[in-house]
Protein backbone atom coordinates (compact mmCIF):
# COMPACT_ATOMS: atom_id res chain seq x y z
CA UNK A 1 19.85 -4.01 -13.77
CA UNK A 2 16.58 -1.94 -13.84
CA UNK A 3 13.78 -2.48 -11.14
CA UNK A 4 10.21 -2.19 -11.46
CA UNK A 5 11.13 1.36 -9.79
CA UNK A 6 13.14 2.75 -13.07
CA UNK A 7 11.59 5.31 -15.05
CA UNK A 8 12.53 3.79 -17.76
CA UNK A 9 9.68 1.22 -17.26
CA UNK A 10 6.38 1.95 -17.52
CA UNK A 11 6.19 -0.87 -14.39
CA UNK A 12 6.08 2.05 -11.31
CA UNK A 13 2.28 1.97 -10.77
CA UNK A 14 2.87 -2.39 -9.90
CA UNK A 15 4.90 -0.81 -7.58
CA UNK A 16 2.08 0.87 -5.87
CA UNK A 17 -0.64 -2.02 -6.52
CA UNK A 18 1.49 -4.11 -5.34
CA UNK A 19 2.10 -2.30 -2.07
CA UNK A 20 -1.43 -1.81 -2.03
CA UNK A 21 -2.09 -5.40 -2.02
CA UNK A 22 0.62 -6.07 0.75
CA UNK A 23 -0.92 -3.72 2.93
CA UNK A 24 -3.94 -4.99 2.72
CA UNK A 25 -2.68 -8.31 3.40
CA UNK A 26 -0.75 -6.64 5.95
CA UNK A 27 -4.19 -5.55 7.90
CA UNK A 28 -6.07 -8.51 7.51
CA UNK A 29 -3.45 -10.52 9.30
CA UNK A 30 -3.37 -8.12 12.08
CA UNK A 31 -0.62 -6.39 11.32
CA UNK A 32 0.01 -2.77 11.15
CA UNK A 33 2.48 -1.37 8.46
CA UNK A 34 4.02 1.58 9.71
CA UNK A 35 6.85 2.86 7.36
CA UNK A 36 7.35 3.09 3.58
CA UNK A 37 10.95 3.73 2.02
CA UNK A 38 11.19 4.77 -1.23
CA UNK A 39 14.31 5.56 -3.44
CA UNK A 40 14.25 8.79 -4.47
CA UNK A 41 17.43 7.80 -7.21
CA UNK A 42 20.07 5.35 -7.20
CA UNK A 43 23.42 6.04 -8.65
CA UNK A 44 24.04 2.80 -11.01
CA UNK A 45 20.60 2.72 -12.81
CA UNK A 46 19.12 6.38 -11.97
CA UNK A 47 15.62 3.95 -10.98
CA UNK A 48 13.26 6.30 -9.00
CA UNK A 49 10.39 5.27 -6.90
CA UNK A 50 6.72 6.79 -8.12
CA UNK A 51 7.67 9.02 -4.90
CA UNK A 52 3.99 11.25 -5.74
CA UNK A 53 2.24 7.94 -5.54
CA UNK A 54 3.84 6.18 -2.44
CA UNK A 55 3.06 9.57 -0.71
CA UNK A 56 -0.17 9.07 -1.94
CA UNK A 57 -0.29 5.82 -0.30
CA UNK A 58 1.27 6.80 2.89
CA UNK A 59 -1.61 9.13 3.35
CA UNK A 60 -4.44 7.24 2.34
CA UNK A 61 -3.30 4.21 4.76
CA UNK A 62 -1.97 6.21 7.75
CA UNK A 63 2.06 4.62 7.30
CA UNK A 64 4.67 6.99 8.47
CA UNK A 65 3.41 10.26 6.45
CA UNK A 66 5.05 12.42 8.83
CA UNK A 67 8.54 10.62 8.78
CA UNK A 68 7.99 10.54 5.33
CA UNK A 69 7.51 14.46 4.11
CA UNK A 70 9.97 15.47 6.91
CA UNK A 71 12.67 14.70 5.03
CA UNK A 72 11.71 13.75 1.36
CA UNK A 73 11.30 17.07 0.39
CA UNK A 74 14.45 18.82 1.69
CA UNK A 75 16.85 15.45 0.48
CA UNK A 76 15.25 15.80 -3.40
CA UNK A 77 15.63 19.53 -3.68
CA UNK A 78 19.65 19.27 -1.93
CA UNK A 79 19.55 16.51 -5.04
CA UNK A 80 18.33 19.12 -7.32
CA UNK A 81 20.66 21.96 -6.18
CA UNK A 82 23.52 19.69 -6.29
CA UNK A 83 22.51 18.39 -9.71
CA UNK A 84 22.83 22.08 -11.28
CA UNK A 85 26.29 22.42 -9.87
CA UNK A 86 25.52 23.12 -6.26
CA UNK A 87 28.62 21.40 -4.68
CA UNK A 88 30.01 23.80 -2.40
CA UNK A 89 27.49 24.39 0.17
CA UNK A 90 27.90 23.93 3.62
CA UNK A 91 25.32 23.16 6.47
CA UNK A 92 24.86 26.06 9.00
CA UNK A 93 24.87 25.18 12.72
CA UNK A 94 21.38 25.82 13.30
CA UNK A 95 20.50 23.23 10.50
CA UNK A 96 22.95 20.44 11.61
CA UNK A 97 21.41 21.17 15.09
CA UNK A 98 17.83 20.50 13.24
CA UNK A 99 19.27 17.43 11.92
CA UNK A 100 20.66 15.77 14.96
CA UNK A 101 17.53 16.63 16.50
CA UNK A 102 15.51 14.96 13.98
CA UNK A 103 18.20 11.86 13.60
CA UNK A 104 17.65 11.75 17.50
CA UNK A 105 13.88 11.48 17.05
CA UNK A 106 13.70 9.17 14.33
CA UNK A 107 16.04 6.84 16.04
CA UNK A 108 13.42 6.76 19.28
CA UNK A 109 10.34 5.87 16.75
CA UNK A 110 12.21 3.13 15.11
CA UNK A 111 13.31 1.79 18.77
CA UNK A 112 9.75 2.14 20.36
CA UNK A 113 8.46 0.55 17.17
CA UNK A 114 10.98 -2.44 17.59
CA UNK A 115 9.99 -2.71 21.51
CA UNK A 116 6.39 -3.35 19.87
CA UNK A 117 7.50 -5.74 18.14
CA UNK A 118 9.30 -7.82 19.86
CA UNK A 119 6.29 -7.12 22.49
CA UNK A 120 3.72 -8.38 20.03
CA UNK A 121 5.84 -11.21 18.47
CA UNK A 122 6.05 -12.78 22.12
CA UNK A 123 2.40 -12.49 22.85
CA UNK A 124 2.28 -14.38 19.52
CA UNK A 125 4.23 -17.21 20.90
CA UNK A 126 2.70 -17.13 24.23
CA UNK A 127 -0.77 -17.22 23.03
CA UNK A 128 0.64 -20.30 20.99
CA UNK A 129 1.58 -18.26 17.65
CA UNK A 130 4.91 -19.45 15.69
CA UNK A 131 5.72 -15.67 16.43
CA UNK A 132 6.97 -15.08 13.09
């Protein structure tokens, strides 16, 4: 089943208005969006997120640009290379080095952004919020 992500409908830029809108929803509640994850391809329907226009977004509203470009680029060109036949490459230590390194650090934003969380859903409740 397509999404409103496929390219084969012309439905991509809802995507992004509609993200748009939820941000903005986002902020006037208080809340603080702080990650965007797109689909760069899926294997059953070949659907691909308007990944020019979410980056677009990312930038203009301050959510996880850095996370994002650090590793969007790199995974679509390995999807390029291994589209024309590329199949036999193999990582050099120095890169899975890189990688761990950068799984390591991705893995501490996600848990400090969790502890905030959890930190700002209990103020919630003790300042007599549902906390949800």
């Amino acid at each position: 089943m397509t999404g409103p992500s496929s390219p084969a409908l012309p439905l991509a830029g809802l995507l992004v208005v509609a993200l748009e809108q939820a941000v903005a929803e986002d902020r006037r509640q208080g809340l603080i969006p702080m990650l965007l994850v797109a689909s760069a391809g899926t294997t059953n329907t070949g659907a691909v997120d308007p990944l020019p226009a979410l980056a677009e977004l990312c930038r203009r509203e301050g959510i996880a640009e850095g996370l994002y470009y650090s590793w969007s680029k790199e995974f679509l060109e390995a999807g390029k290379r291994r589209l024309a036949g590329d199949t036999a490459r193999a990582a050099t230590s120095s890169e899975v080095t890189d990688l761990r390194r950068e799984a390591r650090a991705l893995k501490e934003v996600v848990a400090e952004q969790a502890l905030e969380l959890r930190l700002l859903k209990k103020s919630m409740v003790g300042a007599g919020g549902d906390g949800e």
